[in-house]
C-alpha atoms as a PDB file:
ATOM      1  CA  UNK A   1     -13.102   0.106   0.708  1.00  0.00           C
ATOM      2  CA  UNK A   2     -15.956  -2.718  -0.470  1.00  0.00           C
ATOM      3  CA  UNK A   3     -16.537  -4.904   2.389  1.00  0.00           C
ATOM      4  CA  UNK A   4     -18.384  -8.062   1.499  1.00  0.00           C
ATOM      5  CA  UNK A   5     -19.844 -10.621   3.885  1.00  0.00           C
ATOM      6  CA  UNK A   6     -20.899 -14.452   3.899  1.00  0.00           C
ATOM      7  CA  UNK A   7     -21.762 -16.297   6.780  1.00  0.00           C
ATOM      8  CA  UNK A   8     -19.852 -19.994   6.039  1.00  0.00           C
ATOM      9  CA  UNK A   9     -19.571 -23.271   7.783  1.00  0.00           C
ATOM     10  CA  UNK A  10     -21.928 -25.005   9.996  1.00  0.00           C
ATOM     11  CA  UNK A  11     -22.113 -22.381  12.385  1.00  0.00           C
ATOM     12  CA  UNK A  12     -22.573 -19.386   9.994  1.00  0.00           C
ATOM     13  CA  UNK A  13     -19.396 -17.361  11.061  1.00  0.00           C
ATOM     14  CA  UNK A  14     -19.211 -14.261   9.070  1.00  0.00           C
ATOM     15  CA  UNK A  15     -16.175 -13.940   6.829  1.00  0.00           C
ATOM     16  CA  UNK A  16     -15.477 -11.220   4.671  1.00  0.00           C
ATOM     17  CA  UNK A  17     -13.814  -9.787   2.052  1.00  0.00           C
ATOM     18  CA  UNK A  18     -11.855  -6.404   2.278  1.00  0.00           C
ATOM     19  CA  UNK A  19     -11.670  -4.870  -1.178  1.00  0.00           C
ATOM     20  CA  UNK A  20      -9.131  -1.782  -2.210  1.00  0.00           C
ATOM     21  CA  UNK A  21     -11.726  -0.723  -5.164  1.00  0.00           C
ATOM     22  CA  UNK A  22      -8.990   1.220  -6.918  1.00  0.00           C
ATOM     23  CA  UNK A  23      -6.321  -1.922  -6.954  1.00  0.00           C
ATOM     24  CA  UNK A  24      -8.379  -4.699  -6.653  1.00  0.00           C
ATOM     25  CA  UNK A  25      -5.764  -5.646  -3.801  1.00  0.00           C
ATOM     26  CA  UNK A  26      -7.869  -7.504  -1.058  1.00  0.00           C
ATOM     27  CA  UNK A  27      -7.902  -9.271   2.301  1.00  0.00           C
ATOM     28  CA  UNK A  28      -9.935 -12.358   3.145  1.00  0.00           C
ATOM     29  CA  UNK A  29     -10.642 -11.912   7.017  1.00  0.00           C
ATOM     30  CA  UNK A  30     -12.423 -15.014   9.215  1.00  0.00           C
ATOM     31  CA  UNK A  31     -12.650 -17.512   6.552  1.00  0.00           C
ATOM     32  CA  UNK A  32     -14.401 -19.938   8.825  1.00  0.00           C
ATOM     33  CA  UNK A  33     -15.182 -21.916   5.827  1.00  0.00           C
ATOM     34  CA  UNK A  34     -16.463 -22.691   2.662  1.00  0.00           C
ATOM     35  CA  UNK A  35     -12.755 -21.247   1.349  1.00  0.00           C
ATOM     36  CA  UNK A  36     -13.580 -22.076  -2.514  1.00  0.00           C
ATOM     37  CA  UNK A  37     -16.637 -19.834  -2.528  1.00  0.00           C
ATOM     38  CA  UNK A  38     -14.985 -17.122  -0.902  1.00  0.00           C
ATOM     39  CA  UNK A  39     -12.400 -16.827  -3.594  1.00  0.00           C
ATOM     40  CA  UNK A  40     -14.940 -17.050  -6.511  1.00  0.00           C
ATOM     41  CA  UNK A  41     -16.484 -14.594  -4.627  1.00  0.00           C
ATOM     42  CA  UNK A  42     -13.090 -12.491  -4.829  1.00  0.00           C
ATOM     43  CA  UNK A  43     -12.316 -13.714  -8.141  1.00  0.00           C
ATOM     44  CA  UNK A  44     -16.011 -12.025  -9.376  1.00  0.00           C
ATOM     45  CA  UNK A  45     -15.169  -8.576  -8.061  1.00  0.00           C
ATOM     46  CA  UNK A  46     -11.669  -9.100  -9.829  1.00  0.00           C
ATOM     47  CA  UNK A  47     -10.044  -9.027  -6.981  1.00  0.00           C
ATOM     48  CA  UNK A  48      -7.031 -10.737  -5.555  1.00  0.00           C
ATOM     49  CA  UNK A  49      -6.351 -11.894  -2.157  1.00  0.00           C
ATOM     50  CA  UNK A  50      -3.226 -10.869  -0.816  1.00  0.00           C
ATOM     51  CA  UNK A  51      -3.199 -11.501   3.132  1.00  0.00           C
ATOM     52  CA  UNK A  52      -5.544 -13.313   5.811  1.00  0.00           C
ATOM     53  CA  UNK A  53      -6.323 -11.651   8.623  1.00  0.00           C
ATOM     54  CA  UNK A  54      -7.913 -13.071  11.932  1.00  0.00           C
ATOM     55  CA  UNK A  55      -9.830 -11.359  14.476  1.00  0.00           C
ATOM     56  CA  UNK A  56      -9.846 -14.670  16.467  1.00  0.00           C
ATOM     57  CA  UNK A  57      -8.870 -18.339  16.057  1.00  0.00           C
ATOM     58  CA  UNK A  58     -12.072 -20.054  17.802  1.00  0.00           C
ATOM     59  CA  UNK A  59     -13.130 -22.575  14.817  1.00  0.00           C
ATOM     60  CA  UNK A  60     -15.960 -21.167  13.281  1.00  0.00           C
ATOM     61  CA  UNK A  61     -13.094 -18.534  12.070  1.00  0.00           C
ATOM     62  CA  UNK A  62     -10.623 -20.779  11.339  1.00  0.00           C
ATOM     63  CA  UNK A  63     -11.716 -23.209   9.507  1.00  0.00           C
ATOM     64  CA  UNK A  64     -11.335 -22.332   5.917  1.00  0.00           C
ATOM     65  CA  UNK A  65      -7.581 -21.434   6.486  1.00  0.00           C
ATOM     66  CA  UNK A  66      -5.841 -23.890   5.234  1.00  0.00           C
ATOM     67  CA  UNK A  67      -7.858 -24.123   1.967  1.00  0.00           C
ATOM     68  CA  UNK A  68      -7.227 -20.404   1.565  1.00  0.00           C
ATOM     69  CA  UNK A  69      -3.788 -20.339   2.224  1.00  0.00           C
ATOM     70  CA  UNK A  70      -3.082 -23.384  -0.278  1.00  0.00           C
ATOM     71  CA  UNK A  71      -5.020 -21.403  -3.003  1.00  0.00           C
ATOM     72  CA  UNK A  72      -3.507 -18.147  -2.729  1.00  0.00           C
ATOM     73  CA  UNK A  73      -0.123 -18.372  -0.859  1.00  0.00           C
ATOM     74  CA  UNK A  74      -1.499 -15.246   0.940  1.00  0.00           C
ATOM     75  CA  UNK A  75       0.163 -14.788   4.368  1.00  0.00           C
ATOM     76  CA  UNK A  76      -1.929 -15.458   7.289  1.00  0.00           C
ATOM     77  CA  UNK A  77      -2.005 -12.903  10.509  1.00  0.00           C
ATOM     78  CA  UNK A  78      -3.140 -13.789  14.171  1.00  0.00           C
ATOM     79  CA  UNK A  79      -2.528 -12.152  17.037  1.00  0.00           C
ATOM     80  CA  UNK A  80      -0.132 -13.826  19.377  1.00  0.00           C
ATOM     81  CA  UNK A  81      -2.501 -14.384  22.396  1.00  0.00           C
ATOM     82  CA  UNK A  82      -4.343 -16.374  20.400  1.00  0.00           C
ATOM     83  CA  UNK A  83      -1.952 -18.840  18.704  1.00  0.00           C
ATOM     84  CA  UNK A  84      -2.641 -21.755  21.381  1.00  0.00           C
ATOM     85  CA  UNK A  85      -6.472 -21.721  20.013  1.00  0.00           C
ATOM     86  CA  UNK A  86      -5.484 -21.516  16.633  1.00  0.00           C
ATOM     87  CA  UNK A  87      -3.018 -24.918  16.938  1.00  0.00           C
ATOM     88  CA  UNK A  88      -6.047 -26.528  18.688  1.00  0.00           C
ATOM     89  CA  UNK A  89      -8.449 -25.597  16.163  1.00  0.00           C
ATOM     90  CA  UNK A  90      -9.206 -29.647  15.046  1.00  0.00           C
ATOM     91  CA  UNK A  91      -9.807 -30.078  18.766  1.00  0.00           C
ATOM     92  CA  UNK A  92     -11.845 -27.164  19.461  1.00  0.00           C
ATOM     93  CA  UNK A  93     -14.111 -28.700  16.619  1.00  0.00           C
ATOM     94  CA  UNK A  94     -14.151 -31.992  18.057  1.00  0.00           C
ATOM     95  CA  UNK A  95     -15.461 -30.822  21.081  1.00  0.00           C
ATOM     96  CA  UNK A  96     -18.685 -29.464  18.689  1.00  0.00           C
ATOM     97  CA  UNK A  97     -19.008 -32.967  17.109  1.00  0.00           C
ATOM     98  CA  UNK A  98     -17.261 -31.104  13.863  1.00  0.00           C
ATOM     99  CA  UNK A  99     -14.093 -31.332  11.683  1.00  0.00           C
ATOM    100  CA  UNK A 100     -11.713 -28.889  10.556  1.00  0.00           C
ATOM    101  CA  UNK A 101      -8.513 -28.876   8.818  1.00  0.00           C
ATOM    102  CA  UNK A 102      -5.316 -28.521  10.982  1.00  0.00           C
ATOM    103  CA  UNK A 103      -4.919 -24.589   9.631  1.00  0.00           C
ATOM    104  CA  UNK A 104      -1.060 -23.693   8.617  1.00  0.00           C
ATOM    105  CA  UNK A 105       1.223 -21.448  11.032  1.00  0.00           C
ATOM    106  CA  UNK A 106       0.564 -18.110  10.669  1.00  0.00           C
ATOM    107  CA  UNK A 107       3.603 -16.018   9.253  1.00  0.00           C
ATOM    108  CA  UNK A 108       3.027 -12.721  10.987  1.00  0.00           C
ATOM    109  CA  UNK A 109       1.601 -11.443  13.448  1.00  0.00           C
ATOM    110  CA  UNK A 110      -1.524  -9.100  14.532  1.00  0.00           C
ATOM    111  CA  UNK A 111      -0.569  -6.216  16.803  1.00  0.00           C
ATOM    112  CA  UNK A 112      -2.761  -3.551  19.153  1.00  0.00           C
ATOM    113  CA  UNK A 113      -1.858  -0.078  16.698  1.00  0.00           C
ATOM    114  CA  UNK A 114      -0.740  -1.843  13.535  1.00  0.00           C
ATOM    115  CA  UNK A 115      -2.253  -0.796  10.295  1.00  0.00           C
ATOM    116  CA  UNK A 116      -2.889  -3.016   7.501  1.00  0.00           C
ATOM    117  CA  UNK A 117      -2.828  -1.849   3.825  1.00  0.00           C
ATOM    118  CA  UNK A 118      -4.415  -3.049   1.486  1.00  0.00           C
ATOM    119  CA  UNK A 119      -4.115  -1.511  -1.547  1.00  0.00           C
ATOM    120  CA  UNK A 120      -4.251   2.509  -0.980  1.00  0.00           C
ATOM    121  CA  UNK A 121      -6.830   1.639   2.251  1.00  0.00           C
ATOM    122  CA  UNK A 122      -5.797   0.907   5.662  1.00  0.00           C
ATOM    123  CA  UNK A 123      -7.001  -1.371   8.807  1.00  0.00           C
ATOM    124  CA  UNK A 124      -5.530  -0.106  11.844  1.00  0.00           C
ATOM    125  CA  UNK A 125      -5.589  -3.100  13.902  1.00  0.00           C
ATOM    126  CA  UNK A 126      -6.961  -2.826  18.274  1.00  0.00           C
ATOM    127  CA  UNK A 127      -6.356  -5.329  20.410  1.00  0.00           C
ATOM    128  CA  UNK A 128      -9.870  -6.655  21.780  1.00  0.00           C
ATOM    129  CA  UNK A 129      -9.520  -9.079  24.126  1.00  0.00           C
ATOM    130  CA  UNK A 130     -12.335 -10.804  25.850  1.00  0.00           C
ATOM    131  CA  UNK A 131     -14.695 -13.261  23.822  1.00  0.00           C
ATOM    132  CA  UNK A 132     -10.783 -14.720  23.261  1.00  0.00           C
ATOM    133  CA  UNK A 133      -7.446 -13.866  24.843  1.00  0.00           C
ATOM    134  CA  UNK A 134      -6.187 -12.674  20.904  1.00  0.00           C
ATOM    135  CA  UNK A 135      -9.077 -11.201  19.818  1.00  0.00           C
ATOM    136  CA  UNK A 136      -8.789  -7.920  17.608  1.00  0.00           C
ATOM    137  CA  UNK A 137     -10.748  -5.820  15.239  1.00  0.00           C
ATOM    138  CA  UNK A 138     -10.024  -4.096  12.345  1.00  0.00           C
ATOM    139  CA  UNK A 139     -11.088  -0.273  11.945  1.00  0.00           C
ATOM    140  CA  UNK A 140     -11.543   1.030   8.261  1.00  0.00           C
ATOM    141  CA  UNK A 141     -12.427   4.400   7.081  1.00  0.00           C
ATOM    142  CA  UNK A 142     -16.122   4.292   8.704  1.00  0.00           C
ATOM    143  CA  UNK A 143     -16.531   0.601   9.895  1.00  0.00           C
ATOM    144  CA  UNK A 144     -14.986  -1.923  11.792  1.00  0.00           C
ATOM    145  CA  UNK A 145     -14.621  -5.910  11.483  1.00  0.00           C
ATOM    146  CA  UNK A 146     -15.440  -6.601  15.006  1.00  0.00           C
ATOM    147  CA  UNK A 147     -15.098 -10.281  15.124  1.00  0.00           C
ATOM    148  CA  UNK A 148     -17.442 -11.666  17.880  1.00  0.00           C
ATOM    149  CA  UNK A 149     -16.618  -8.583  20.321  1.00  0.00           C
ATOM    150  CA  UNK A 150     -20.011  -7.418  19.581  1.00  0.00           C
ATOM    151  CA  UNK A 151     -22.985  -8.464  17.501  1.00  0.00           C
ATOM    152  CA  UNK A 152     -26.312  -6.344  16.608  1.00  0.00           C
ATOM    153  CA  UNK A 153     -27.861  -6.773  20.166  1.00  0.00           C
ATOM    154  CA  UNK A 154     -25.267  -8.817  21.842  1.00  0.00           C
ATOM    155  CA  UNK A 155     -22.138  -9.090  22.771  1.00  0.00           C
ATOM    156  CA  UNK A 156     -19.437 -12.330  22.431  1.00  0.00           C
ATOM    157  CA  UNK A 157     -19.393 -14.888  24.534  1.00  0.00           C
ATOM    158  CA  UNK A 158     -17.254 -15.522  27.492  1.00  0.00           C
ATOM    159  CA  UNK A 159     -17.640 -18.756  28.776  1.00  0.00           C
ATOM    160  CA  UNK A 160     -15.038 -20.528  26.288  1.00  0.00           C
ATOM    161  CA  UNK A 161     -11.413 -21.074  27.549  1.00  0.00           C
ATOM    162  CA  UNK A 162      -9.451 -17.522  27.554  1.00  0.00           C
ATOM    163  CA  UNK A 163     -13.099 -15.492  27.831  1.00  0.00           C
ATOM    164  CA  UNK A 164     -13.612 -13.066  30.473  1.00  0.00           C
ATOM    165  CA  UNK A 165     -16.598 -10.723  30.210  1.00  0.00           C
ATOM    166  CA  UNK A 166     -15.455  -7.704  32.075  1.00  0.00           C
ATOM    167  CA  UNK A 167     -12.361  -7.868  29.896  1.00  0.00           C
ATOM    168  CA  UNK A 168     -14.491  -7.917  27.072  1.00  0.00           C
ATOM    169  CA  UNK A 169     -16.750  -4.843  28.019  1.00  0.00           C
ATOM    170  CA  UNK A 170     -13.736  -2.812  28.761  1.00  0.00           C
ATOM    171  CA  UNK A 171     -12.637  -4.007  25.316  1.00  0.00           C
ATOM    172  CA  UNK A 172     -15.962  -2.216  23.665  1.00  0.00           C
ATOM    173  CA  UNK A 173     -15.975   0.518  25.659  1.00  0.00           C
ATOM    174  CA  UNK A 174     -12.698   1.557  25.065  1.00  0.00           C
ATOM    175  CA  UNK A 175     -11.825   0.489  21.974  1.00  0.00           C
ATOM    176  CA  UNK A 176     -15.266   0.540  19.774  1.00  0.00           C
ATOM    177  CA  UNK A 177     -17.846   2.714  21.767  1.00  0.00           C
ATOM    178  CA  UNK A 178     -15.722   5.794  21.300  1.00  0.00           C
ATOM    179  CA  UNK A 179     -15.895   5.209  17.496  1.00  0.00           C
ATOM    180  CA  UNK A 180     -18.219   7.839  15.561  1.00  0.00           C
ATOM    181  CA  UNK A 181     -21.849   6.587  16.062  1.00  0.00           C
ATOM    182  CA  UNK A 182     -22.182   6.327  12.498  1.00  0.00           C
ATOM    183  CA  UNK A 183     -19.434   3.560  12.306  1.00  0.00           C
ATOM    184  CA  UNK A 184     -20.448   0.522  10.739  1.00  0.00           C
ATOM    185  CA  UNK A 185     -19.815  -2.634  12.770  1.00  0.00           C
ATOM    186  CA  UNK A 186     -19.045  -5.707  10.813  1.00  0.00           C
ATOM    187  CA  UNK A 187     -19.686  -9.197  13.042  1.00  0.00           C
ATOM    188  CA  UNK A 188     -18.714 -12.484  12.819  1.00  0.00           C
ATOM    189  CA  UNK A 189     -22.280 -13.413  13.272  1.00  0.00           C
ATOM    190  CA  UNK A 190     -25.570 -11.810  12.357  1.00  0.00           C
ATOM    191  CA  UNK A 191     -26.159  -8.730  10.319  1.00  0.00           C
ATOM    192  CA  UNK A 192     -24.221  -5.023  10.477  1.00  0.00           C
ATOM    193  CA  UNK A 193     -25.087  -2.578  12.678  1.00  0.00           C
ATOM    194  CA  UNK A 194     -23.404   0.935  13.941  1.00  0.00           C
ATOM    195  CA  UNK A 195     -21.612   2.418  17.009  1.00  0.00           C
ATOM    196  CA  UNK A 196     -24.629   4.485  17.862  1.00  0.00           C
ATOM    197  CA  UNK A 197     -27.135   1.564  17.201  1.00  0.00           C
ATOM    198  CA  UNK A 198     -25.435  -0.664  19.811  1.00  0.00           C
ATOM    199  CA  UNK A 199     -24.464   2.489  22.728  1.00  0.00           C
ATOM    200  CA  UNK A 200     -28.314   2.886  22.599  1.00  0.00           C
ATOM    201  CA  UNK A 201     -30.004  -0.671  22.081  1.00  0.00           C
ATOM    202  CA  UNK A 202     -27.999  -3.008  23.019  1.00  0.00           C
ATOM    203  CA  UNK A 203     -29.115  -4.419  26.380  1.00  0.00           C
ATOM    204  CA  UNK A 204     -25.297  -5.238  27.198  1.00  0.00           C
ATOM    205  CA  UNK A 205     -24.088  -1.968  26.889  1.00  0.00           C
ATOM    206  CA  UNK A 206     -26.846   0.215  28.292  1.00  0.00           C
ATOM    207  CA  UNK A 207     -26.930  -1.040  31.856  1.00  0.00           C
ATOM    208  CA  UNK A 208     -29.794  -3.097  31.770  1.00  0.00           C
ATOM    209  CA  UNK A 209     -27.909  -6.591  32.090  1.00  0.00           C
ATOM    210  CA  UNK A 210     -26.301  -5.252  35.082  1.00  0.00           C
ATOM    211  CA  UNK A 211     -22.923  -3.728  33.649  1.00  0.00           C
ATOM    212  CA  UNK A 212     -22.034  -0.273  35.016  1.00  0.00           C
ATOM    213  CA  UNK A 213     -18.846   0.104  33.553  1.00  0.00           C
END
């Protein structure tokens, strides 16, 4: 599977584009913004978006929904814990001084063990709660979409409404940590890194900001 990335909108959230290479079938995950160039983008490879998938609804992921859903007719996925953020999405960017378009209602839903295909690949999809009460990644044949579980470094934040952090480090300890350490970790912000990178580096993870497990 291609994955590509662009950081969009006014706060850079990742989105990406989840290519079948032998069908051209493809899903448009976190389009935060910016929904136009993210089709070109699709449109380049020859590729044609056939779902939306959400790892979150906070509104630097959100944003670009609406516009990609009018353009494609592609069905949009969210997990059910998070469909109260994703109705409050314009209000969420109010509260950041921003504006977003009130995104449509999703038509299915995102579930812990469901896998995706796209074309002859597959996203099996974990439920990753945490930096949001919905939040899920998406695990590919060596990588994951991690939304803003964890970034190069880091780890998601947990002081918006529906974060809790020890939530969220059981969430990456038991659903991404025990990945291969060679598994590529795509974010919603920043650049990639791997399983082993972060169980090694990342201050979060190794103890050194006080978590023990």
């Amino acid at each position: 599977m291609k994955i590509l990335g662009f950081p969009v909108g006014p706060l850079q959230a990742n989105a990406y584009l989840a290519i079948c290479e032998e069908t051209g079938r493809c899903a448009l995950i976190d389009p935060g913004g910016e929904a136009e160039r993210l089709l070109e983008a699709a449109a380049n490879e020859g590729a044609r978006v056939e779902s939306i998938l959400l790892t979150h609804a906070h509104l630097d992921h959100v944003g670009g929904v609406a516009a990609a859903k009018r353009k494609t007719g592609a069905p949009v996925l969210l997990h059910a814990a998070d469909a109260g953020l994703y109705r409050a999405a314009p209000a969420q960017a109010l509260s950041f001084g921003l504006e977003v378009e009130q995104p449509p209602e999703p038509d299915g839903q995102l579930e812990d063990g469901q896998i995706i295909e796209i074309g002859e690949e597959k996203l099996e999809v974990r439920h990753t709660p945490g930096h949001s009460p919905g939040h899920v990644c998406l695990i590919g044949d060596g990588f994951a979409l991690v939304g803003d579980c964890v970034f190069a470094g880091s780890i998601g934040r947990t002081d918006l409404p529906g974060g809790d952090y020890r939530t969220l480090m059981e969430s990456i300890n038991e659903k991404l940590l025990r990945l291969p350490d060679d598994t590529i970790l795509y974010s919603g912000h920043g650049p990639a890194t791997t399983v082993g990178r972060e169980r090694q580096l990342n201050p979060f993870l190794t103890g050194a900001f006080g978590w023990s497990g």
